[in-house]
N, C-alpha and C. Protein backbone atom coordinates (compact mmCIF):
# COMPACT_ATOMS: atom_id res chain seq x y z
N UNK A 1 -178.65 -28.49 98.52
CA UNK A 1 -177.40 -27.87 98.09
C UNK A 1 -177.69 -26.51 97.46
N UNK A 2 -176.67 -25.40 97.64
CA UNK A 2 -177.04 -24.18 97.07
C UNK A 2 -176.46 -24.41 95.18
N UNK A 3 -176.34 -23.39 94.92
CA UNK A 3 -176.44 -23.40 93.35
C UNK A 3 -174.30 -23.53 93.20
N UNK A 4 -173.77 -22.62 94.43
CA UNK A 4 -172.57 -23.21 94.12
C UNK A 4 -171.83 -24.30 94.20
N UNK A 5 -172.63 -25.09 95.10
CA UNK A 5 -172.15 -26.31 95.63
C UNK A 5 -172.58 -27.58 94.65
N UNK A 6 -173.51 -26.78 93.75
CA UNK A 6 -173.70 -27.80 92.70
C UNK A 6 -172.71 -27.65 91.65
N UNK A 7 -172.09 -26.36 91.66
CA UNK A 7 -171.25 -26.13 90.25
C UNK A 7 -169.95 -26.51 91.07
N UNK A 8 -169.50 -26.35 92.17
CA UNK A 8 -168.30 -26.97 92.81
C UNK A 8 -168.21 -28.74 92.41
N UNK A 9 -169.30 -29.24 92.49
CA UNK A 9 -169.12 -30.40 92.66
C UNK A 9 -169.37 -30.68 91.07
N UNK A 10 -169.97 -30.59 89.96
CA UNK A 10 -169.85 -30.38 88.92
C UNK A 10 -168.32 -29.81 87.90
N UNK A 11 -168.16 -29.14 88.64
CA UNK A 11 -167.00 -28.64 88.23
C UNK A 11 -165.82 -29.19 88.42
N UNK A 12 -165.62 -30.27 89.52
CA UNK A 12 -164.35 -31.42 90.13
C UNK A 12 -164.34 -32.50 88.94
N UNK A 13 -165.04 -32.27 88.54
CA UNK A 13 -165.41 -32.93 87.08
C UNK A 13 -165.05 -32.80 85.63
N UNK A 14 -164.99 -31.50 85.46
CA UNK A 14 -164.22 -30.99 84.65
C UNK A 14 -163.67 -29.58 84.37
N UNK A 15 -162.41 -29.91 84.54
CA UNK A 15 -161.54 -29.29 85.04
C UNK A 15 -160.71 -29.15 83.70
N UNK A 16 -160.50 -30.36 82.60
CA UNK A 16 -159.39 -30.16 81.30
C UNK A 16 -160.36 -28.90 80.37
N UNK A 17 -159.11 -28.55 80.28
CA UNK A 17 -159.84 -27.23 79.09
C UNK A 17 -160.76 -27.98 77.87
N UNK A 18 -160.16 -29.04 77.20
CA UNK A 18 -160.57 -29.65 75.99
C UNK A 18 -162.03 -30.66 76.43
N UNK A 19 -162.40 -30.71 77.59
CA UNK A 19 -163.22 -31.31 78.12
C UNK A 19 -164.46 -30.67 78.44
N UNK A 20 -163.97 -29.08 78.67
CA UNK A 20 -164.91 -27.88 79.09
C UNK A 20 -165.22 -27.56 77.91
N UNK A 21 -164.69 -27.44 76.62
CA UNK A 21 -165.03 -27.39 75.57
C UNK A 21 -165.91 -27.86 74.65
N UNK A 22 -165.67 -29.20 75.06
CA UNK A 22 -166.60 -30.60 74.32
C UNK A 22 -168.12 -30.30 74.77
N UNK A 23 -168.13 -30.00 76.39
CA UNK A 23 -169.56 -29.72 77.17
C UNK A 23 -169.85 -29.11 76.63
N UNK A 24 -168.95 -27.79 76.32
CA UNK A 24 -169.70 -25.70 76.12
C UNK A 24 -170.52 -26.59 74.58
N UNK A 25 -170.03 -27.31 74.17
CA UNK A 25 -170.65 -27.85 72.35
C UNK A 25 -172.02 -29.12 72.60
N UNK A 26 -171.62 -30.15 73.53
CA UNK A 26 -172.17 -30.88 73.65
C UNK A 26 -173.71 -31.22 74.61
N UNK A 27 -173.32 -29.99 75.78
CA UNK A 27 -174.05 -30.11 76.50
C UNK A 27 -175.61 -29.45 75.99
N UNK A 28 -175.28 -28.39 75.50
CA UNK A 28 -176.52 -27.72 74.38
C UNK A 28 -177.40 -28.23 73.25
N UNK A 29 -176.71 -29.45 72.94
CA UNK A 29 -176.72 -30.00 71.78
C UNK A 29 -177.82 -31.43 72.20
N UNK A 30 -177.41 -32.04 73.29
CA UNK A 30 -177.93 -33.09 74.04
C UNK A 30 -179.55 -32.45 74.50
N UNK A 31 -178.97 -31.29 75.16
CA UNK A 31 -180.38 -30.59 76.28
C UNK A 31 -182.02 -30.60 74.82
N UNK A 32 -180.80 -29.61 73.37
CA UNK A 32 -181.73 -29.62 72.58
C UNK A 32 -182.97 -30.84 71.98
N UNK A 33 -181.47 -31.42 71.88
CA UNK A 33 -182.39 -32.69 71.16
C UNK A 33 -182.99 -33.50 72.01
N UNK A 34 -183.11 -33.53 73.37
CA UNK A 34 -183.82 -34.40 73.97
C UNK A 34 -185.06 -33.94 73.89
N UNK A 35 -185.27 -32.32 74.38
CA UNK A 35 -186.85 -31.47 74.00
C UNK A 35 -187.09 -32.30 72.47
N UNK A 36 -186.48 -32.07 71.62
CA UNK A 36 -187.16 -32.58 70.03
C UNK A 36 -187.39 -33.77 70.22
N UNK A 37 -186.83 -34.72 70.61
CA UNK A 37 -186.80 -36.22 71.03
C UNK A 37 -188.01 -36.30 71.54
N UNK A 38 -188.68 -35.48 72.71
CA UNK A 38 -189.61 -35.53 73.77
C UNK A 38 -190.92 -34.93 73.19
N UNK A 39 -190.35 -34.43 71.93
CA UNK A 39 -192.02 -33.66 71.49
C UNK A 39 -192.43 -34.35 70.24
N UNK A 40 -191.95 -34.91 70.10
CA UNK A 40 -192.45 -36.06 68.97
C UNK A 40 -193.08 -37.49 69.65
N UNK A 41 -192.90 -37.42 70.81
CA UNK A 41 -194.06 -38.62 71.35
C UNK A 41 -195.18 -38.19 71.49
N UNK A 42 -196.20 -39.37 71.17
CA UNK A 42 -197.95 -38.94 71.38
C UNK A 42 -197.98 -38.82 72.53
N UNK A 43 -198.38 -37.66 73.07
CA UNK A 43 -199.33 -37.57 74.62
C UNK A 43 -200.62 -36.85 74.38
N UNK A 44 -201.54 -37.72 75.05
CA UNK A 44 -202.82 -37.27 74.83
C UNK A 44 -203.31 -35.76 75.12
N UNK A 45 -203.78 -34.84 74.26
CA UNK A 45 -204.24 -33.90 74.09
C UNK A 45 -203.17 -32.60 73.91
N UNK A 46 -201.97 -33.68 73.17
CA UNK A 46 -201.05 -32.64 72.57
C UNK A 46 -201.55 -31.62 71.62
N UNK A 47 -200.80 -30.52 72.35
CA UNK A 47 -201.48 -29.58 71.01
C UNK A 47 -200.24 -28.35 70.63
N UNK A 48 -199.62 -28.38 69.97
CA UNK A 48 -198.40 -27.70 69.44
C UNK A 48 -197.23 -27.42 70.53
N UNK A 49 -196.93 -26.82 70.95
CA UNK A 49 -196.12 -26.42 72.07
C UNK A 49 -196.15 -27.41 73.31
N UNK A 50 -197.49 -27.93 73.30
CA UNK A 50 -197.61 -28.88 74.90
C UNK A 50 -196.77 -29.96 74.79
N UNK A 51 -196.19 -30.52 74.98
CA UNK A 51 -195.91 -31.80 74.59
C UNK A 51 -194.38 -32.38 76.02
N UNK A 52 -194.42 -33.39 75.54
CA UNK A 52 -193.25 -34.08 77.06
C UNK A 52 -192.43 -33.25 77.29
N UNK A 53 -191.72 -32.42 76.32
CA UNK A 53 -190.81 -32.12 75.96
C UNK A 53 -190.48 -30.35 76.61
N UNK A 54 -191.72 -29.94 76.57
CA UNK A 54 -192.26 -28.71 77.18
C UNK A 54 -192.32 -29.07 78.77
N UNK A 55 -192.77 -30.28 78.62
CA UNK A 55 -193.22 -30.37 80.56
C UNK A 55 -191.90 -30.83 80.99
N UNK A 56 -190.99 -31.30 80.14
CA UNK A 56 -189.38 -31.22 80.84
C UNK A 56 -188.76 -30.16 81.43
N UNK A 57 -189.37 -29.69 80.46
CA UNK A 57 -188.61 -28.18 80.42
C UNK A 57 -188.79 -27.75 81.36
N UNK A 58 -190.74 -27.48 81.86
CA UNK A 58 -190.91 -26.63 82.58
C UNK A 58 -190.75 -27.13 84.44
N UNK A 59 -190.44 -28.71 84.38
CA UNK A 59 -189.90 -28.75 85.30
C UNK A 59 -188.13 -28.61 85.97
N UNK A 60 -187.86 -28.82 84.77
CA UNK A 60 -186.34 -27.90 85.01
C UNK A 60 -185.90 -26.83 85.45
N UNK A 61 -187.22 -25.70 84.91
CA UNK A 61 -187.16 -24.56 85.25
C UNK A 61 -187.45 -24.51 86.46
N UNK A 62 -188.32 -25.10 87.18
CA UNK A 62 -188.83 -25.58 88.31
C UNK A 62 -187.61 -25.27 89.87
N UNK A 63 -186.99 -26.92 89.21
CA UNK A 63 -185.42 -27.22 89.69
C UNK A 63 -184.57 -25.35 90.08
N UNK A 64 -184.69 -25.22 88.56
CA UNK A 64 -183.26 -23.66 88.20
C UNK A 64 -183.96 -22.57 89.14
N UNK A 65 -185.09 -22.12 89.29
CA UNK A 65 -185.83 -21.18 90.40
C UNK A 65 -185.32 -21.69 91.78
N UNK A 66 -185.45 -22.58 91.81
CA UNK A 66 -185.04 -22.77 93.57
C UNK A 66 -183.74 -22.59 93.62
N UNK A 67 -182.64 -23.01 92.65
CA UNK A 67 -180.94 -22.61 93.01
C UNK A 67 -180.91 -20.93 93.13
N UNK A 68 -181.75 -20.10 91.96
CA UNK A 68 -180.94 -19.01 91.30
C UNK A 68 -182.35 -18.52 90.37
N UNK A 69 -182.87 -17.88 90.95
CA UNK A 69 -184.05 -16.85 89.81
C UNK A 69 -183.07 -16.42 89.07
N UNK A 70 -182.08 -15.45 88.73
CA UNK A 70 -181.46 -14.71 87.32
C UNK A 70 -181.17 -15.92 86.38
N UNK A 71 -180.41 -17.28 86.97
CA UNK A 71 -180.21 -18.07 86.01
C UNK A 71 -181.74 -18.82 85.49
N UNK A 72 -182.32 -19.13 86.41
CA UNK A 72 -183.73 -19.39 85.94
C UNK A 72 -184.53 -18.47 84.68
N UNK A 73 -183.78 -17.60 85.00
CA UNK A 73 -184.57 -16.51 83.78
C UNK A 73 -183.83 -16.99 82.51
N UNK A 74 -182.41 -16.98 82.63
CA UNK A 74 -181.29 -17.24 81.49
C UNK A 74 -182.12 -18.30 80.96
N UNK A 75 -182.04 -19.59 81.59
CA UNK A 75 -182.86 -20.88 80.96
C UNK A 75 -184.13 -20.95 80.75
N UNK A 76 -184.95 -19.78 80.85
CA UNK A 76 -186.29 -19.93 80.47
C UNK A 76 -186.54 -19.37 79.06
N UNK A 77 -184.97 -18.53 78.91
CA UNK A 77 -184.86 -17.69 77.61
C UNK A 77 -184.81 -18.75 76.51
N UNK A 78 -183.57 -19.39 77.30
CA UNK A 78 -182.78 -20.38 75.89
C UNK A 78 -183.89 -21.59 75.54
N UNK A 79 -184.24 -22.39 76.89
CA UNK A 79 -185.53 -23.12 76.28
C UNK A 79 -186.74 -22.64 75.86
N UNK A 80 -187.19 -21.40 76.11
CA UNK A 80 -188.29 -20.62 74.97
C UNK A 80 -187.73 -21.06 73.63
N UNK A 81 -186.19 -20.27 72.92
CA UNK A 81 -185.50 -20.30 72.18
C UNK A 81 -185.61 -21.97 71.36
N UNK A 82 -184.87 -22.92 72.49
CA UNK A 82 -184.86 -23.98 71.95
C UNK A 82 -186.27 -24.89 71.31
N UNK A 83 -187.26 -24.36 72.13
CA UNK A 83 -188.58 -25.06 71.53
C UNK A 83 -189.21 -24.46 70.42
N UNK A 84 -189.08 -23.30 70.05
CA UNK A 84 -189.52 -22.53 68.59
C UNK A 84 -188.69 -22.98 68.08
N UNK A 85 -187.33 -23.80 68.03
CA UNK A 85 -186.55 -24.31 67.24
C UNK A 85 -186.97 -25.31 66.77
N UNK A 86 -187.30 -26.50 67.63
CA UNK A 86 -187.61 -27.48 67.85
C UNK A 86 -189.21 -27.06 66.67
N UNK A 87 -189.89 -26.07 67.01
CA UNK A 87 -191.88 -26.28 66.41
C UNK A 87 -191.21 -26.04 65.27
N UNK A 88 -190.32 -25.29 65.04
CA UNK A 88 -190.02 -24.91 63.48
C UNK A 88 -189.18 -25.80 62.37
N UNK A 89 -188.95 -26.91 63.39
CA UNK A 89 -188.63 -28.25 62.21
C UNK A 89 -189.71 -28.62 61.37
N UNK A 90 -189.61 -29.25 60.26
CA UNK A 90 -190.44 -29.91 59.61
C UNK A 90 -190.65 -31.39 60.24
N UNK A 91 -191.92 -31.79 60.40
CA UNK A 91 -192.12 -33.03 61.49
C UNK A 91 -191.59 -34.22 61.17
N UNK A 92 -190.92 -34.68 60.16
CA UNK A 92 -190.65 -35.65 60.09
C UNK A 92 -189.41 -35.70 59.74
N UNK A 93 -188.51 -34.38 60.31
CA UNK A 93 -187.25 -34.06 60.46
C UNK A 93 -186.78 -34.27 61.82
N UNK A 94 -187.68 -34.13 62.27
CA UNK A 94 -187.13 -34.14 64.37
C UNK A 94 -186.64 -35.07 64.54
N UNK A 95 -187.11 -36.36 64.53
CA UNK A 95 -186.93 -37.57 64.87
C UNK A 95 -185.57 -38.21 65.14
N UNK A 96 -185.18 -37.72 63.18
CA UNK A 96 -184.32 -38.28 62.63
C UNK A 96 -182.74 -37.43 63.21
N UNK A 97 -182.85 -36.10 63.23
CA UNK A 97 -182.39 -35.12 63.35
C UNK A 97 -182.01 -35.33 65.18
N UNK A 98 -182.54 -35.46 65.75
CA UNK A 98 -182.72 -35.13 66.91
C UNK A 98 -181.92 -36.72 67.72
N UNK A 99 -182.14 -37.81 67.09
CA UNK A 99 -181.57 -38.97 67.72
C UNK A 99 -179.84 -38.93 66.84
N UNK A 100 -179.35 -38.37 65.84
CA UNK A 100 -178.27 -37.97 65.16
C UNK A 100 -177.42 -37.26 66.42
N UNK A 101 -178.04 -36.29 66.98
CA UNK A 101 -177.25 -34.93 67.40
C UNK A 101 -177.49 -35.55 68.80
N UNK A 102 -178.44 -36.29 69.63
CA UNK A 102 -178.16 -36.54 70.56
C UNK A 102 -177.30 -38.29 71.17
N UNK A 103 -176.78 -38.81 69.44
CA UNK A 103 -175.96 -40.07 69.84
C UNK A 103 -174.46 -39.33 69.59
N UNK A 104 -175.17 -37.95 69.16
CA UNK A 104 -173.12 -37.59 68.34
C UNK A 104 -172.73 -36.74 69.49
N UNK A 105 -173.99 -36.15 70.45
CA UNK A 105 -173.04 -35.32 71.67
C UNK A 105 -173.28 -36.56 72.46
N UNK A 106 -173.73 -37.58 72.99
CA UNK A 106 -173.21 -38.12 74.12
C UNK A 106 -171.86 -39.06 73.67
N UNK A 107 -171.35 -39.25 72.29
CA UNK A 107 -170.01 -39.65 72.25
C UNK A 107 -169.00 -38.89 72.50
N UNK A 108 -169.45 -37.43 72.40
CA UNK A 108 -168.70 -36.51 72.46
C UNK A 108 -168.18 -36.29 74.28
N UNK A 109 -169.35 -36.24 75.15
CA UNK A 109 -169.66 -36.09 76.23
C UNK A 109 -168.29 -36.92 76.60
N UNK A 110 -168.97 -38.46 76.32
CA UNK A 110 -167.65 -39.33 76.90
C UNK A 110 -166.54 -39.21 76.67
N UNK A 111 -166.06 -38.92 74.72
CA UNK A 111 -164.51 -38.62 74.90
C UNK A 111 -164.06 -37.86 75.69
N UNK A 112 -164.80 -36.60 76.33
CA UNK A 112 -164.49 -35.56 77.13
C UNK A 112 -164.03 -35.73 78.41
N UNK A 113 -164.68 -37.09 78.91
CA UNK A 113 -164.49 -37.23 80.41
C UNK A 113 -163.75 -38.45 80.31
N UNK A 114 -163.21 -38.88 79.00
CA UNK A 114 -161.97 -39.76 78.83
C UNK A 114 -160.47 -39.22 79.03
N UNK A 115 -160.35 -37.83 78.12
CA UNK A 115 -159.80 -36.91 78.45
C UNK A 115 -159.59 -36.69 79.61
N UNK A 116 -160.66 -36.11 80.36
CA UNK A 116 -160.38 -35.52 82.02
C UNK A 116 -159.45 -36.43 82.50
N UNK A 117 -160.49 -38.44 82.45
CA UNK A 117 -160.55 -39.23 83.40
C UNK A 117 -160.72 -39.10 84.48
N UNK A 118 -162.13 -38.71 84.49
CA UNK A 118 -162.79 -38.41 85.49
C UNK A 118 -164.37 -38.92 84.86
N UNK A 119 -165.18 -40.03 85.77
CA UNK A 119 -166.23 -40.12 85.09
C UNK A 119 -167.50 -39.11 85.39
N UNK A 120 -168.67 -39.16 84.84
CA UNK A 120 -169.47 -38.07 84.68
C UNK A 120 -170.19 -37.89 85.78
N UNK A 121 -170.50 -36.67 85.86
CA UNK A 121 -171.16 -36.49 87.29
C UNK A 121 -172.23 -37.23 87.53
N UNK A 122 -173.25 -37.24 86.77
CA UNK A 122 -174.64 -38.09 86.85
C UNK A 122 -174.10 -39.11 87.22
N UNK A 123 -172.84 -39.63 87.09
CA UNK A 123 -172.80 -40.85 87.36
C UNK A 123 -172.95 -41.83 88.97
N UNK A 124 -172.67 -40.11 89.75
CA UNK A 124 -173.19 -40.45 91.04
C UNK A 124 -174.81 -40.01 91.16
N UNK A 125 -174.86 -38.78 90.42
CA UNK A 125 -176.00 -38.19 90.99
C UNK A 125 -177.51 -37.65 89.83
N UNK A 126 -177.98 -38.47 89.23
CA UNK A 126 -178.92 -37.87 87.62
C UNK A 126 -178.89 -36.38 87.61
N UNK A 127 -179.49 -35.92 89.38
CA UNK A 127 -179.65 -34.06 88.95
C UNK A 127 -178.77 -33.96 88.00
N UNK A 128 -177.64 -34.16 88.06
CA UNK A 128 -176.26 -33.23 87.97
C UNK A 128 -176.84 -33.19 85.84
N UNK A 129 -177.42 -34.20 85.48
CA UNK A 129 -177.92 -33.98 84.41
C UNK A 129 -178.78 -32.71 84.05
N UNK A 130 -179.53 -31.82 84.89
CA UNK A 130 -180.02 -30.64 85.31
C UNK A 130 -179.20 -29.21 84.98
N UNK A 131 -177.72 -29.83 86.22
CA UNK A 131 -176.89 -28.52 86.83
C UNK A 131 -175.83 -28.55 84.97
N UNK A 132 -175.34 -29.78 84.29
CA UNK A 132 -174.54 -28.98 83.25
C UNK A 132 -175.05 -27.64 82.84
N UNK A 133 -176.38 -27.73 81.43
CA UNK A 133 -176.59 -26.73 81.34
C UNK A 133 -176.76 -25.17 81.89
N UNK A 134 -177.03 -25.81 83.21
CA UNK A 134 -176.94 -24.44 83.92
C UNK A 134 -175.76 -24.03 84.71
N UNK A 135 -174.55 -24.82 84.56
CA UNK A 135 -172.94 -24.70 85.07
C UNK A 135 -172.52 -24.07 83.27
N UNK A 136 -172.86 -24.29 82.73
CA UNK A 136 -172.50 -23.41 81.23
C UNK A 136 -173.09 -22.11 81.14
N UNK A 137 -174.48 -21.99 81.88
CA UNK A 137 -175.31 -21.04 81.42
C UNK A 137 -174.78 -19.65 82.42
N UNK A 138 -173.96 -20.53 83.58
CA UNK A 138 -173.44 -19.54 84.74
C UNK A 138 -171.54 -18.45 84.46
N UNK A 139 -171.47 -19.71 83.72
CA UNK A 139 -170.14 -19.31 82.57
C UNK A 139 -170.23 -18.05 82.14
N UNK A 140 -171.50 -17.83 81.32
CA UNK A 140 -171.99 -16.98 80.76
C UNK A 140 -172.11 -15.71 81.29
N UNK A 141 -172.73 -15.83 82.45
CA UNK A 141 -172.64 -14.68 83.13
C UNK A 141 -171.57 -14.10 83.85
N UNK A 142 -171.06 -14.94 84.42
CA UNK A 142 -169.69 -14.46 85.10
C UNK A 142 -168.45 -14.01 83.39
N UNK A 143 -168.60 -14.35 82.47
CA UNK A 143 -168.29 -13.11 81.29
C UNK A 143 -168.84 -12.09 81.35
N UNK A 144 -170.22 -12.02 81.72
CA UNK A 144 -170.83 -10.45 81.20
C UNK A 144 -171.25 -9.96 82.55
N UNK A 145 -170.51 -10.42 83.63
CA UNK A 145 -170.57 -10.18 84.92
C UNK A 145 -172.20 -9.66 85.43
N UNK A 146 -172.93 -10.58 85.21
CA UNK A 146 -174.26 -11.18 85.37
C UNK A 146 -174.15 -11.50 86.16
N UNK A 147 -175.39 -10.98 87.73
CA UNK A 147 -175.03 -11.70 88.63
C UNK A 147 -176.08 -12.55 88.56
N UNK A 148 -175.66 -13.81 89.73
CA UNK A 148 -176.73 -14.96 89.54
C UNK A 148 -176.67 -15.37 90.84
């Protein structure tokens, strides 16, 4: 699928304003805390930055290069961004912090697509867990008429 056909089909999804809203809050919020979630597990020969949480990432980025290099760049910014966020917790803040913000956006997630009534895309397809952030991140540009 090309990169629009993922946000077409993503986008049949949500469509209520108050639903697009909940994502623009929730979907950032989830992406974050799963990296913090993911870098607080032991993997052998972790060493600051390396960690699950990084190799998520960097296969995401992976994924976002093959739709769209400009947006690939966008998301290589924000998860740079998000993981100096993430190193700059105090360690025995993540944990706690990070399973908070990612049980309070996926309630959020759902009221959203209660609203629509429409259930969530992953629900046919996991990528589509991939394409939110980067169906927000494309938002973005088509404001600052960024092409992608």
């Amino acid at each position: 699928m090309t990169v629009q056909e993922w946000f077409d089909a993503y986008g049949a999804s949500h469509r209520h304003p108050t639903n697009k809203r909940i994502h623009a809050v929730c979907v950032p919020a989830i992406t974050v805390s799963l990296l913090a979630l993911l870098s607080a597990l032991p993997v052998p020969g972790r060493n600051g930055w390396w960690h699950a949480g990084t190799w998520l990432f960097a296969g995401a980025l992976i994924f976002y290069a093959r739709l769209s290099a400009s947006l690939a760049i966008g998301m290589a910014v924000l998860g740079v961004a998000a993981l100096a966020l993430i190193h700059a917790l105090p360690g025995g803040a993540v944990v706690p912090w990070a399973l908070a913000v990612f049980a309070a956006a996926w309630g959020g997630q759902f009221v959203g697509h209660r609203i629509e009534g429409a259930k969530p895309s992953f629900f046919r397809d996991l990528q589509f867990l991939l394409i939110g952030p980067l169906w927000l991140l494309a938002d973005v540009y088509r404001r600052f008429a960024i092409p992608w």
